[in-house]
Every structure is written in C-alpha cells, then in structure tokens.
PDB file of N, CA and C in Angstrom:
ATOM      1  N   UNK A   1      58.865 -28.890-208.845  1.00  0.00           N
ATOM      2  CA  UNK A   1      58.076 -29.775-208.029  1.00  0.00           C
ATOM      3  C   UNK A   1      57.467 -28.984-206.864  1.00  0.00           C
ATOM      4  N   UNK A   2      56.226 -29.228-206.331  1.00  0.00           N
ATOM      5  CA  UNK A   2      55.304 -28.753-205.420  1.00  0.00           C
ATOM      6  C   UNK A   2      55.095 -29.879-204.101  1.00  0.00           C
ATOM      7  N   UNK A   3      55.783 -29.892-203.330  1.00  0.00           N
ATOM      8  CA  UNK A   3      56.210 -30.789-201.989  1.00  0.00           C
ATOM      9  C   UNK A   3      55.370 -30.231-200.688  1.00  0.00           C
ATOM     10  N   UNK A   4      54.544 -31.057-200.262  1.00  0.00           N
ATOM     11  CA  UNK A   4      53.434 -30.646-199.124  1.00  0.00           C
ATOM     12  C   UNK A   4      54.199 -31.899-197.735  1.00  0.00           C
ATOM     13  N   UNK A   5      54.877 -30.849-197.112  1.00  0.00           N
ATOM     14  CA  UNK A   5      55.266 -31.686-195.528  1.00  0.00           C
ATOM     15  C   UNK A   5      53.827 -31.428-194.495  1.00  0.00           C
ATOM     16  N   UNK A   6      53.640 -33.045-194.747  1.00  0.00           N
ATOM     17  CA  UNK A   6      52.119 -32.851-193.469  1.00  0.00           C
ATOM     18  C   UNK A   6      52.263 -33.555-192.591  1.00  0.00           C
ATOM     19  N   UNK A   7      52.326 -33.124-191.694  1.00  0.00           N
ATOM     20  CA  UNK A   7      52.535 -33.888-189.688  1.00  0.00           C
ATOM     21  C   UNK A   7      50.986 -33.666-189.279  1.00  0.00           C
ATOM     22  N   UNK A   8      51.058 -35.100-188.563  1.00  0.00           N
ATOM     23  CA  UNK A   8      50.041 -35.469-188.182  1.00  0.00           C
ATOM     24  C   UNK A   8      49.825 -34.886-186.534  1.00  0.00           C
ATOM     25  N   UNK A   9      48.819 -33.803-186.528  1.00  0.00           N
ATOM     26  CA  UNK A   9      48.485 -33.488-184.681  1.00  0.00           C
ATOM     27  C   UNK A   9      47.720 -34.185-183.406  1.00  0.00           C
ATOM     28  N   UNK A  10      47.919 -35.613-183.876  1.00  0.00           N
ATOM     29  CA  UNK A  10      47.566 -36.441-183.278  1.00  0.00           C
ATOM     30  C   UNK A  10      48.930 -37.119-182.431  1.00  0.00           C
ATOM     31  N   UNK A  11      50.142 -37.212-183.716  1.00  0.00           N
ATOM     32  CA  UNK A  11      51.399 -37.581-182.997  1.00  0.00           C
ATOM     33  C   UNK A  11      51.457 -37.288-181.771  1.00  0.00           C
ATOM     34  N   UNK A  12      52.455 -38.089-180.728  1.00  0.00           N
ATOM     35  CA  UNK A  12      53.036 -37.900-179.549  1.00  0.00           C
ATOM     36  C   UNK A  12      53.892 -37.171-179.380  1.00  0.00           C
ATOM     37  N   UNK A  13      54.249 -36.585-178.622  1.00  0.00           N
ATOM     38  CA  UNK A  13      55.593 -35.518-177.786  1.00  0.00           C
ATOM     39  C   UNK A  13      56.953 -35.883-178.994  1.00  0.00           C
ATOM     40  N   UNK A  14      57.067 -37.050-179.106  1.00  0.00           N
ATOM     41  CA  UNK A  14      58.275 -38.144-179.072  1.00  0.00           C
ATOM     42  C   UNK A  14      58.619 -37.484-180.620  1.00  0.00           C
ATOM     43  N   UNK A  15      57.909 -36.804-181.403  1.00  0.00           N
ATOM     44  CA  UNK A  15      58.309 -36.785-182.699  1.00  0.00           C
ATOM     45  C   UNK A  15      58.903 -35.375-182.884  1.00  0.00           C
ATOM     46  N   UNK A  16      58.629 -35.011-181.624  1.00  0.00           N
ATOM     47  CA  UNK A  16      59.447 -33.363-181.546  1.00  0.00           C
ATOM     48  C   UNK A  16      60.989 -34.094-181.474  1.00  0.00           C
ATOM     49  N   UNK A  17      61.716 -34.834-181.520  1.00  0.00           N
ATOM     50  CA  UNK A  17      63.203 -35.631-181.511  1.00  0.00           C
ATOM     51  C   UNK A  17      63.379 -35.352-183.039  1.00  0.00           C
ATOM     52  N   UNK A  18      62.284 -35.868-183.917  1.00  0.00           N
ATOM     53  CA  UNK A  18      62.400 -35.584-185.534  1.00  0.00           C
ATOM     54  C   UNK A  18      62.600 -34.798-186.195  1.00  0.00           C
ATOM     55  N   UNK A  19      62.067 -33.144-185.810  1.00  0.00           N
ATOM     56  CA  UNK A  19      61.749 -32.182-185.773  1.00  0.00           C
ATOM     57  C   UNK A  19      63.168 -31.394-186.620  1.00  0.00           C
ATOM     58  N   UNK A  20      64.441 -31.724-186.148  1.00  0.00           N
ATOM     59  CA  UNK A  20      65.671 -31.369-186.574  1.00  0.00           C
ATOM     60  C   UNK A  20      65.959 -31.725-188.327  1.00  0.00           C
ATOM     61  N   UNK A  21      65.453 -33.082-188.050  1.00  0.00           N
ATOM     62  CA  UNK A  21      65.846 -34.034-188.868  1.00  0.00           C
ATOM     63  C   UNK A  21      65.020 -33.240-190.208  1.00  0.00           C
ATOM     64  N   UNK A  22      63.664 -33.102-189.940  1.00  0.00           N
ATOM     65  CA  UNK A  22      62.820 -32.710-190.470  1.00  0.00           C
ATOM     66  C   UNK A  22      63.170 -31.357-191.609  1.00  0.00           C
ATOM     67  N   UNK A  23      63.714 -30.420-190.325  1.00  0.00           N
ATOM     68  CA  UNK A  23      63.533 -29.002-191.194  1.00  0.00           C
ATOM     69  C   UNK A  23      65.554 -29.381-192.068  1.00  0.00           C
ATOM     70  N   UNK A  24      66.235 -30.250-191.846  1.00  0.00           N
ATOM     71  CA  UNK A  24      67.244 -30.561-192.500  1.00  0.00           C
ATOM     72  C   UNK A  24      67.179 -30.923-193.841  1.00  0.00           C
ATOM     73  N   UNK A  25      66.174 -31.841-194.120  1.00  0.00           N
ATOM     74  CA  UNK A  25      65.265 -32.560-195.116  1.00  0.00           C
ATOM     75  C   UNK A  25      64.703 -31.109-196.295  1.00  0.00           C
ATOM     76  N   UNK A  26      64.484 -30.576-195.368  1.00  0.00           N
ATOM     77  CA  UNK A  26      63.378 -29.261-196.492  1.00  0.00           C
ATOM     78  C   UNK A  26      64.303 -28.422-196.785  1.00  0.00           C
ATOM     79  N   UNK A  27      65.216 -27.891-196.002  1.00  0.00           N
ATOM     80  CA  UNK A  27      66.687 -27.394-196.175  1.00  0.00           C
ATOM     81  C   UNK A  27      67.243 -27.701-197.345  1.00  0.00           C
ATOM     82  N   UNK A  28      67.185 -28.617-197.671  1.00  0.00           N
ATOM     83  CA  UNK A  28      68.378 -29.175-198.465  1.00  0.00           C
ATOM     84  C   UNK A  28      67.578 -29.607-200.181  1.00  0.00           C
ATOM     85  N   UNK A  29      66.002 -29.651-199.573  1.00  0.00           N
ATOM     86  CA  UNK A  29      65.805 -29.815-201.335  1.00  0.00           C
ATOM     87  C   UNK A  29      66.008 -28.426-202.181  1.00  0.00           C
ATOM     88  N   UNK A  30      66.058 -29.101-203.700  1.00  0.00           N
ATOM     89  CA  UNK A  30      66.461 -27.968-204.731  1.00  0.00           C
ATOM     90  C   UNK A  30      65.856 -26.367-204.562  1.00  0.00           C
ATOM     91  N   UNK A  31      66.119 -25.779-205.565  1.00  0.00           N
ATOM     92  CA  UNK A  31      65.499 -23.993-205.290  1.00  0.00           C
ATOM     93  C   UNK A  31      64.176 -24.708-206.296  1.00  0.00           C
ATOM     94  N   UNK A  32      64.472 -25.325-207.149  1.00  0.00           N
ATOM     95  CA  UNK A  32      63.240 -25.435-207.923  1.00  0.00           C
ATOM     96  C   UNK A  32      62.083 -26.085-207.106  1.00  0.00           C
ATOM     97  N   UNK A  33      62.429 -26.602-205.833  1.00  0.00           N
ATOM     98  CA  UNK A  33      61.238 -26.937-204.871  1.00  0.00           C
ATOM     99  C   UNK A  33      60.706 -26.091-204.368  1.00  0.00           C
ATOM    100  N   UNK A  34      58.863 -26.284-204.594  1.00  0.00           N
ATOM    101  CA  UNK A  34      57.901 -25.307-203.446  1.00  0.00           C
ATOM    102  C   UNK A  34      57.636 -26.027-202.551  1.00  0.00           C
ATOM    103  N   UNK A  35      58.104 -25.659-201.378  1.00  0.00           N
ATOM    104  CA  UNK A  35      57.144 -26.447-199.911  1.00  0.00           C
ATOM    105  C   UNK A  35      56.048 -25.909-198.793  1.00  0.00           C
ATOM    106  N   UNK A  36      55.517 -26.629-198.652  1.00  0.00           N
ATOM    107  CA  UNK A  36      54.391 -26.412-197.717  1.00  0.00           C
ATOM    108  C   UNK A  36      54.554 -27.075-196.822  1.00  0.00           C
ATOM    109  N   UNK A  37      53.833 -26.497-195.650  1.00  0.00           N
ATOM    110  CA  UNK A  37      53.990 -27.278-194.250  1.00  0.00           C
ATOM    111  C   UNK A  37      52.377 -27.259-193.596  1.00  0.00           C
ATOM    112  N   UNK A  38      52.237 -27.817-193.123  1.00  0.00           N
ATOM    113  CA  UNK A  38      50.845 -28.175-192.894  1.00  0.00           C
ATOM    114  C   UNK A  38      50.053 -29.195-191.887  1.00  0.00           C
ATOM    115  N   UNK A  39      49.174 -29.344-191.010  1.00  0.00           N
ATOM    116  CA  UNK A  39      49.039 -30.246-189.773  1.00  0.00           C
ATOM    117  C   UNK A  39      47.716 -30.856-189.971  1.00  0.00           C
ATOM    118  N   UNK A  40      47.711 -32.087-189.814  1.00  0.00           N
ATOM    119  CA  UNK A  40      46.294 -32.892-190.118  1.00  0.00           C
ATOM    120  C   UNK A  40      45.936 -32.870-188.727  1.00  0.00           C
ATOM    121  N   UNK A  41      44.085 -32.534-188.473  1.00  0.00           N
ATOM    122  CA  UNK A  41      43.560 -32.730-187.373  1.00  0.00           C
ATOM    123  C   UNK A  41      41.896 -32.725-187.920  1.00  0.00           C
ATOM    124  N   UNK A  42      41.219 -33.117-187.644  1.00  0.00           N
ATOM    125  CA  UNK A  42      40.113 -33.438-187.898  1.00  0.00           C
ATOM    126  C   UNK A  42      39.694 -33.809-189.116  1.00  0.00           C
ATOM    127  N   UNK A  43      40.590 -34.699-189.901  1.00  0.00           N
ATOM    128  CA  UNK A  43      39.982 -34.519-191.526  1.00  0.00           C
ATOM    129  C   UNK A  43      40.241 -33.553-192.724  1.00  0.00           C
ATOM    130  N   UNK A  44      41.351 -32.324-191.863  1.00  0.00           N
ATOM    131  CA  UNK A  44      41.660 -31.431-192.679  1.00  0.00           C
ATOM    132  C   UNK A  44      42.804 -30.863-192.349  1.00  0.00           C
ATOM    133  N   UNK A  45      43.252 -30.271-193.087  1.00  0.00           N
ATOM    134  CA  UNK A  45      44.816 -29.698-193.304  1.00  0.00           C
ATOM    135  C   UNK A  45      44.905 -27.871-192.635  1.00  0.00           C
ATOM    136  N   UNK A  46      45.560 -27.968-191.672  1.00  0.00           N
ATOM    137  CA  UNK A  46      45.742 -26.539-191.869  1.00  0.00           C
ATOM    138  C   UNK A  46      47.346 -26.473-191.845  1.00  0.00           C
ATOM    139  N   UNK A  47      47.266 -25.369-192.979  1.00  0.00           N
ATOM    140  CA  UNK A  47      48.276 -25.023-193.732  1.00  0.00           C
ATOM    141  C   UNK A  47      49.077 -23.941-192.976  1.00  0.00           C
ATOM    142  N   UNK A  48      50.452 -24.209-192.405  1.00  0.00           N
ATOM    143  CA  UNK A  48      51.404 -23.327-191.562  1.00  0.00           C
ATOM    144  C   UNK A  48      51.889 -22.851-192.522  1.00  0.00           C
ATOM    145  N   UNK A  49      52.102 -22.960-193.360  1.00  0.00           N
ATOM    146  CA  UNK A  49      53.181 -22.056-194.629  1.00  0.00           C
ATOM    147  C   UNK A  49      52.758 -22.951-195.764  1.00  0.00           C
ATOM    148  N   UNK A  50      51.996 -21.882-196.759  1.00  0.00           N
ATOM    149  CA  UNK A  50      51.783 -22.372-198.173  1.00  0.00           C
ATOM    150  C   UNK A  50      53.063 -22.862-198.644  1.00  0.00           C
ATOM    151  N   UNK A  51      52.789 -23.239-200.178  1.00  0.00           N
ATOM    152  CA  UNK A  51      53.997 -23.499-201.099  1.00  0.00           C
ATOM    153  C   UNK A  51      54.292 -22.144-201.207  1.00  0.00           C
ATOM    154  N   UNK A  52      56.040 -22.614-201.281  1.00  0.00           N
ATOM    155  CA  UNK A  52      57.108 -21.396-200.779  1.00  0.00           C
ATOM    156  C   UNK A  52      58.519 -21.883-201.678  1.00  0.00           C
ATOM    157  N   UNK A  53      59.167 -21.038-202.107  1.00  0.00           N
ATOM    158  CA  UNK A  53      60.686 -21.283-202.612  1.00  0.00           C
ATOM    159  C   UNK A  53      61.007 -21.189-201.340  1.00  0.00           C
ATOM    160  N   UNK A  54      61.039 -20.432-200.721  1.00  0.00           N
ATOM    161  CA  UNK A  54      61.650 -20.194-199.456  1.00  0.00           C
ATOM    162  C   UNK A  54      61.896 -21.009-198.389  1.00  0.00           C
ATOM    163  N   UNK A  55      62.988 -22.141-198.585  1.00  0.00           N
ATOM    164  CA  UNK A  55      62.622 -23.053-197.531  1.00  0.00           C
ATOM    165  C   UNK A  55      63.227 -23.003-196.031  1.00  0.00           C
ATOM    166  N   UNK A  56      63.922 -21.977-195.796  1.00  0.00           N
ATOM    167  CA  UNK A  56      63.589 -21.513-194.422  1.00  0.00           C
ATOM    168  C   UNK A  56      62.567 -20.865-193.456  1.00  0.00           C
ATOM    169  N   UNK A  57      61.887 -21.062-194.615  1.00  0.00           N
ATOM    170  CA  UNK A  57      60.388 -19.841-193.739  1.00  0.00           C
ATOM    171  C   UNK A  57      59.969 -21.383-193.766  1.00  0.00           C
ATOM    172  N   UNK A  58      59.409 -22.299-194.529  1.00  0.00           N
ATOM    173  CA  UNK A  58      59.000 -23.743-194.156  1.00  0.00           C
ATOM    174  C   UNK A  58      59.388 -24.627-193.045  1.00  0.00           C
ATOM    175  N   UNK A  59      60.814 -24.324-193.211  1.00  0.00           N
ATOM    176  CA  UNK A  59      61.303 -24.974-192.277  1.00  0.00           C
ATOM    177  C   UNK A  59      61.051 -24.681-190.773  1.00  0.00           C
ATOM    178  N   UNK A  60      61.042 -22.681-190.762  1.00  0.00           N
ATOM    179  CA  UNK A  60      60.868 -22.722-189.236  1.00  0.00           C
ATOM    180  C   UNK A  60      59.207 -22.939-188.984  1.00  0.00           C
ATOM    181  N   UNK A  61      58.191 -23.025-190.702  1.00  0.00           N
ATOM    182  CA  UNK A  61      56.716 -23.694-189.814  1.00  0.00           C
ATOM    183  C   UNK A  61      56.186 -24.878-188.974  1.00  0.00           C
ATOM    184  N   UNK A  62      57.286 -25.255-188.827  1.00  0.00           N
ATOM    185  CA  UNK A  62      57.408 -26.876-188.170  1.00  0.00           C
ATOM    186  C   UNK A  62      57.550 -26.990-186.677  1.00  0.00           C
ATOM    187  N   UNK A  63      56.466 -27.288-186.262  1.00  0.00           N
ATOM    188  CA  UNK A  63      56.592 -27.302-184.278  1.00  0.00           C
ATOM    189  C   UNK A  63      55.483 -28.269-183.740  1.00  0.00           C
ATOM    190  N   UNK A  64      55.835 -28.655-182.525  1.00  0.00           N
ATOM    191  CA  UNK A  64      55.698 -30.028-182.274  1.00  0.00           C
ATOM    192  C   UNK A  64      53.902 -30.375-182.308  1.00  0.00           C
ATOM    193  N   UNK A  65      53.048 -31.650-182.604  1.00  0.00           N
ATOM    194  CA  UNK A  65      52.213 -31.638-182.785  1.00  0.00           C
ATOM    195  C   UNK A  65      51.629 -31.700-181.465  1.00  0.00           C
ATOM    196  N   UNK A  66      49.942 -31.299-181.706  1.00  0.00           N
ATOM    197  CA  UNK A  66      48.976 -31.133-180.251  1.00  0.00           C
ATOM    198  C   UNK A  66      49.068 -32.331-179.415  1.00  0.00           C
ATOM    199  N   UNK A  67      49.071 -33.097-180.283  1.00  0.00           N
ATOM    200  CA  UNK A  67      48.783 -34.901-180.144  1.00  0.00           C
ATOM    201  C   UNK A  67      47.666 -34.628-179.149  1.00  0.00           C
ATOM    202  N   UNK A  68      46.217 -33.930-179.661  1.00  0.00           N
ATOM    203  CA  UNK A  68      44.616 -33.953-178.822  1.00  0.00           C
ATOM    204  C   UNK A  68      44.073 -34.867-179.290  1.00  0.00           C
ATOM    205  N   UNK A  69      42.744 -35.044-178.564  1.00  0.00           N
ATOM    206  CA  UNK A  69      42.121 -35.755-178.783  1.00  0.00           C
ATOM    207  C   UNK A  69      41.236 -35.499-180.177  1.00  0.00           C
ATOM    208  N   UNK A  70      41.255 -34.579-180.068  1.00  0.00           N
ATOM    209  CA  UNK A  70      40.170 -33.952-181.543  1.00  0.00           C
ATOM    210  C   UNK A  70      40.972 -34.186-182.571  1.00  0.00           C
ATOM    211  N   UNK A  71      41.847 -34.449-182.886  1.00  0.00           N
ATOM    212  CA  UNK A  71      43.007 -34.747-184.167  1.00  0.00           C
ATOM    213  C   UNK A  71      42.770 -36.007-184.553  1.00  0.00           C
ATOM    214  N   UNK A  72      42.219 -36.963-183.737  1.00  0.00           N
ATOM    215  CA  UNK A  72      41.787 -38.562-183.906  1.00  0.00           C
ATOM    216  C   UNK A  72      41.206 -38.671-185.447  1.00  0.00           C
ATOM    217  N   UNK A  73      40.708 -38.303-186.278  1.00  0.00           N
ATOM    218  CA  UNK A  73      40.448 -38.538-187.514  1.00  0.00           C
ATOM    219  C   UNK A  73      41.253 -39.013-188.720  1.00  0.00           C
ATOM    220  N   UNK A  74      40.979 -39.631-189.879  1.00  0.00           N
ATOM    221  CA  UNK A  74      41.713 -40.723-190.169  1.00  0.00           C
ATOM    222  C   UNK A  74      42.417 -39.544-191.342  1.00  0.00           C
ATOM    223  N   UNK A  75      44.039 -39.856-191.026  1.00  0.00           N
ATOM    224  CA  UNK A  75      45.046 -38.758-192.131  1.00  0.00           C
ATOM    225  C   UNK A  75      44.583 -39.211-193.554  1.00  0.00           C
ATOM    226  N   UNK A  76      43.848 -40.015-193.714  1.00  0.00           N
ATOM    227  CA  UNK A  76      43.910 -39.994-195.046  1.00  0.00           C
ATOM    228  C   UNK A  76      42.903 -38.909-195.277  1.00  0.00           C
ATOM    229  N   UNK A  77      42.130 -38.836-194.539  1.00  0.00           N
ATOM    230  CA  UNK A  77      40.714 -37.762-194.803  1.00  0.00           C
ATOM    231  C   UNK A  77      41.670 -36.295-195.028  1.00  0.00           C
ATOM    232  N   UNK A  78      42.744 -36.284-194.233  1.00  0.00           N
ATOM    233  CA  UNK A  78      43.131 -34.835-194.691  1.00  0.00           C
ATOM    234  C   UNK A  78      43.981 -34.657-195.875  1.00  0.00           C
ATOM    235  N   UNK A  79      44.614 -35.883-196.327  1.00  0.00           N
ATOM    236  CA  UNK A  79      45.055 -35.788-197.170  1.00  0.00           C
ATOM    237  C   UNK A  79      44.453 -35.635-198.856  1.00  0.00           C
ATOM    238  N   UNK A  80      43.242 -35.927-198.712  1.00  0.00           N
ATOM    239  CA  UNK A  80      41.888 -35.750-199.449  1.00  0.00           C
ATOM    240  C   UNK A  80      41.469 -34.359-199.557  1.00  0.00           C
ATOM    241  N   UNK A  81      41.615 -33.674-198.379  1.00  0.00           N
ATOM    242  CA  UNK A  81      41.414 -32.430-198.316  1.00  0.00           C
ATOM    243  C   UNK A  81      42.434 -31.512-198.810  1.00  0.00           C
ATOM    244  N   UNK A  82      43.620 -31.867-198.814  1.00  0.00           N
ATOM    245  CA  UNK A  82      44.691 -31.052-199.246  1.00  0.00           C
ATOM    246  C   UNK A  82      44.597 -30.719-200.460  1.00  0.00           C
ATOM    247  N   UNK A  83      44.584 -32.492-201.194  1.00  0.00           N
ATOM    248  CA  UNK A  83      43.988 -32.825-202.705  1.00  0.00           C
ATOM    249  C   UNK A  83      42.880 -31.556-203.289  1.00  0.00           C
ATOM    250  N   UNK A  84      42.179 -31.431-202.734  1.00  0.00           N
ATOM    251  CA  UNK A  84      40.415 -31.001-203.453  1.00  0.00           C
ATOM    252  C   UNK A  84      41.118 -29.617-203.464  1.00  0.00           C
ATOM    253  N   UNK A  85      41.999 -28.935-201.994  1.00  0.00           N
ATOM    254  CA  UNK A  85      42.469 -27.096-201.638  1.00  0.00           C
ATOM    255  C   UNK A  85      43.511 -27.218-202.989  1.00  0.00           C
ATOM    256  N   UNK A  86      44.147 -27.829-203.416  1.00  0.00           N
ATOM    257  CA  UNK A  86      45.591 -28.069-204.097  1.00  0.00           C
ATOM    258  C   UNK A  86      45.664 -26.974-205.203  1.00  0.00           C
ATOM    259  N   UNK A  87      46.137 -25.713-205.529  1.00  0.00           N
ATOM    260  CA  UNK A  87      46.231 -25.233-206.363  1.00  0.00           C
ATOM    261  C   UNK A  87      46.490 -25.991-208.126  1.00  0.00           C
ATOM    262  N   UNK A  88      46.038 -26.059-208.928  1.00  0.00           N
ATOM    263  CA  UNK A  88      46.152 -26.347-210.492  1.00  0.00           C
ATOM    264  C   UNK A  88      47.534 -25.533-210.664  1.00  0.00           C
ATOM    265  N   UNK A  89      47.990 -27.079-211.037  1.00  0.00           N
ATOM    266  CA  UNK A  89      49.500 -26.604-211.250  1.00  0.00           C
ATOM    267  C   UNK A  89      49.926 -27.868-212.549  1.00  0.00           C
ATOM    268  N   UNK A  90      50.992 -27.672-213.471  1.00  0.00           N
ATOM    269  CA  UNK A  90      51.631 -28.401-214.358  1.00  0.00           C
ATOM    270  C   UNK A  90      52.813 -29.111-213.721  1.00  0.00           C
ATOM    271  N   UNK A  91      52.977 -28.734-212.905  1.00  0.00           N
ATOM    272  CA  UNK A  91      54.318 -29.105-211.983  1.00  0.00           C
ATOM    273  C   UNK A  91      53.884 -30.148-211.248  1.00  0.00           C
ATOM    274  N   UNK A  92      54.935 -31.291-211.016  1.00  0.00           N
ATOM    275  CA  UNK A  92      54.714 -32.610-210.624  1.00  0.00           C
ATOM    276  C   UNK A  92      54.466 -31.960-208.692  1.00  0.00           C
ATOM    277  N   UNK A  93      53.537 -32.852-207.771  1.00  0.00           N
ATOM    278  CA  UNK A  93      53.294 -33.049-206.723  1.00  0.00           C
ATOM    279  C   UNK A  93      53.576 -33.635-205.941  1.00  0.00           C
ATOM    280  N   UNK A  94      54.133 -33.471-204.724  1.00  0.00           N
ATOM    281  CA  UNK A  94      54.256 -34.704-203.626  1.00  0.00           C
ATOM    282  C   UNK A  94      53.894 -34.309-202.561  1.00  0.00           C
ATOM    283  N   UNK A  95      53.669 -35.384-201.683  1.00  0.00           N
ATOM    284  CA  UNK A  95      53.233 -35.548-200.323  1.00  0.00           C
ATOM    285  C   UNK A  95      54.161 -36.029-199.286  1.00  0.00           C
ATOM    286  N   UNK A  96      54.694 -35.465-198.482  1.00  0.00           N
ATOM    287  CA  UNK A  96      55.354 -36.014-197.254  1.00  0.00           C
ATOM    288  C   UNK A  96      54.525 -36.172-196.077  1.00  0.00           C
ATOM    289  N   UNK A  97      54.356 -37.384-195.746  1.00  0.00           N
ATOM    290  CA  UNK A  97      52.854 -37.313-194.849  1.00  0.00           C
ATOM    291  C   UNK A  97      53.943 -37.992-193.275  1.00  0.00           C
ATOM    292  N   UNK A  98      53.723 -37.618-192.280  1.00  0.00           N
ATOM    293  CA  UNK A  98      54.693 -37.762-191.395  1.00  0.00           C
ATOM    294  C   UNK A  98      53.703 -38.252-190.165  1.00  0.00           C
ATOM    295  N   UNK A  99      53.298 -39.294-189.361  1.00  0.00           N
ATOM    296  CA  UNK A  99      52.658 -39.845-188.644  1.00  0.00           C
ATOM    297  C   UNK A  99      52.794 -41.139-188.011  1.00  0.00           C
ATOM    298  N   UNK A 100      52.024 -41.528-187.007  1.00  0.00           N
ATOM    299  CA  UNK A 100      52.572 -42.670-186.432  1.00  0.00           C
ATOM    300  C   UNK A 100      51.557 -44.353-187.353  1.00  0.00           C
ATOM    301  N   UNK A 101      50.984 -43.469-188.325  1.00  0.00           N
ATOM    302  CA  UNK A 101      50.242 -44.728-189.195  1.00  0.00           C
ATOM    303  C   UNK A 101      49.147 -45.099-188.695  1.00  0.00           C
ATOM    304  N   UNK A 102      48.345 -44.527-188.211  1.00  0.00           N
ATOM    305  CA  UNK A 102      47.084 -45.446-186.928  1.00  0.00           C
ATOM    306  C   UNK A 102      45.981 -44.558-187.414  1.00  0.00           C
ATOM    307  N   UNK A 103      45.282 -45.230-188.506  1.00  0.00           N
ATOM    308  CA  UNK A 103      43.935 -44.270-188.726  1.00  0.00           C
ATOM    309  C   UNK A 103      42.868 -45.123-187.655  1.00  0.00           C
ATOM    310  N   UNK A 104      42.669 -44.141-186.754  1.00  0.00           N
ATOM    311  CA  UNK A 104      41.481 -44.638-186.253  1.00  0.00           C
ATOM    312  C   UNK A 104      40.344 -44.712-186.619  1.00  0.00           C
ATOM    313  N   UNK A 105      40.307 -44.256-187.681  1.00  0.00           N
ATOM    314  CA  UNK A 105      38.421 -44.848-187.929  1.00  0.00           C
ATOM    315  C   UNK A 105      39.090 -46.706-188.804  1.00  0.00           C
ATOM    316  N   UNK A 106      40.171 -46.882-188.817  1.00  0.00           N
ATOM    317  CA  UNK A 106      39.885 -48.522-189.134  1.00  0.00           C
ATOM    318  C   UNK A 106      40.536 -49.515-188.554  1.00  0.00           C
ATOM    319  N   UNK A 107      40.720 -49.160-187.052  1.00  0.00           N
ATOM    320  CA  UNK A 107      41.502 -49.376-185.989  1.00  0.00           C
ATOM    321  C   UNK A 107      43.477 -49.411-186.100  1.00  0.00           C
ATOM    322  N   UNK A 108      43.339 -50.327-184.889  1.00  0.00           N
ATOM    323  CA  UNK A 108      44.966 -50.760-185.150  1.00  0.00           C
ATOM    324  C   UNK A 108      45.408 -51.824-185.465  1.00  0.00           C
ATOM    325  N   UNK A 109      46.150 -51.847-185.849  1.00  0.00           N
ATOM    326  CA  UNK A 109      47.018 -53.328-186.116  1.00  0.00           C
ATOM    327  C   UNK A 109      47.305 -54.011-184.861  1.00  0.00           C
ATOM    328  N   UNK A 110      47.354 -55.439-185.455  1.00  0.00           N
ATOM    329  CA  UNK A 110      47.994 -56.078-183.649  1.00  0.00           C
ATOM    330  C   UNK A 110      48.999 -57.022-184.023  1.00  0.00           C
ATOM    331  N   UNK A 111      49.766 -56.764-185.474  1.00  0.00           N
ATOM    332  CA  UNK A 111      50.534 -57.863-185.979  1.00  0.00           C
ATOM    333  C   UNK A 111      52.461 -57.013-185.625  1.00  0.00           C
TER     334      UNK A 111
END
C-alpha cells in the first residue's frame, strides 16, 4: 500500500498537540507501507518526503503548519493535485488528509 499523510498549512498552532500522535500513527504501519508526507497550500501539495519504506524519515517530515493566509485554498484542490503528480502504481492508495474541514472557496458551516 502507498499512504500519502497530507496536513493542511492553513491549520492553526493547536494541531502541533497532534503532531505526536501523528508520527506514532506512521510509526507503527506495516514495512509493506510507503508513506509520504506532504502540506496543502494553495491548491497544491508540496511534498516533505516522497513515498518511503522508511517510516522514520516520514515521520520526522512532519512540523507544525504555516496556518498563512495564502494556504486559504480549498484542500480538495490539492488533493486533485496529488492525484494528477501520483506515480502509476498497482499497489492500492490512500490518503490521510489531516485539516480543520473548512474549504473556503464554499464557505463554512454554521450548523
């Protein structure tokens, strides 16, 4: 399996608390897992550590997000982008998409 951890650089301060939790999570999946680590900000992904067996080098790509203003673009757009960069692979895919849920281009919720 090919596992893409993507944090959103729009997040607040507050998710650096997760951060532990986080690289525990990538720690602990199988050797047969590749992970990537990677930060959504404008619509696109930049990639801190490709897919890797190595999941301590993943783990230490993980540090707290900008939470700028320029990151405001909607995660799904980067997750689109990851899609289109995604190496051709036979091996099943996943996405760990890590954010506070608030695409601003289709506002917020008020429920």
């Amino acid at each position: 399996m090919q596992l893409f951890v993507l944090m959103d650089d729009a997040s607040g301060a507050t998710l650096g608390a997760q951060l532990e939790d986080l690289r525990r999570f990538i720690l602990s999946q199988p050797p047969s897992t590749a992970i990537g680590v990677g930060y959504m900000r404008d619509g696109t992904v930049d990639i801190l550590q490709n897919l890797s067996g190595d999941h301590a080098l993943a783990a230490k790509a993980l540090r707290l997000p900008l939470g700028t203003a320029g990151a405001l673009a909607s995660p799904y757009l980067s997750i689109g982008d990851l899609i289109k960069r995604w190496p051709e692979s036979p091996v099943r895919r996943e996405i760990l998409m890590v954010s506070d849920g608030i695409d601003p281009l289709r506002g917020r919720r008020s429920d």
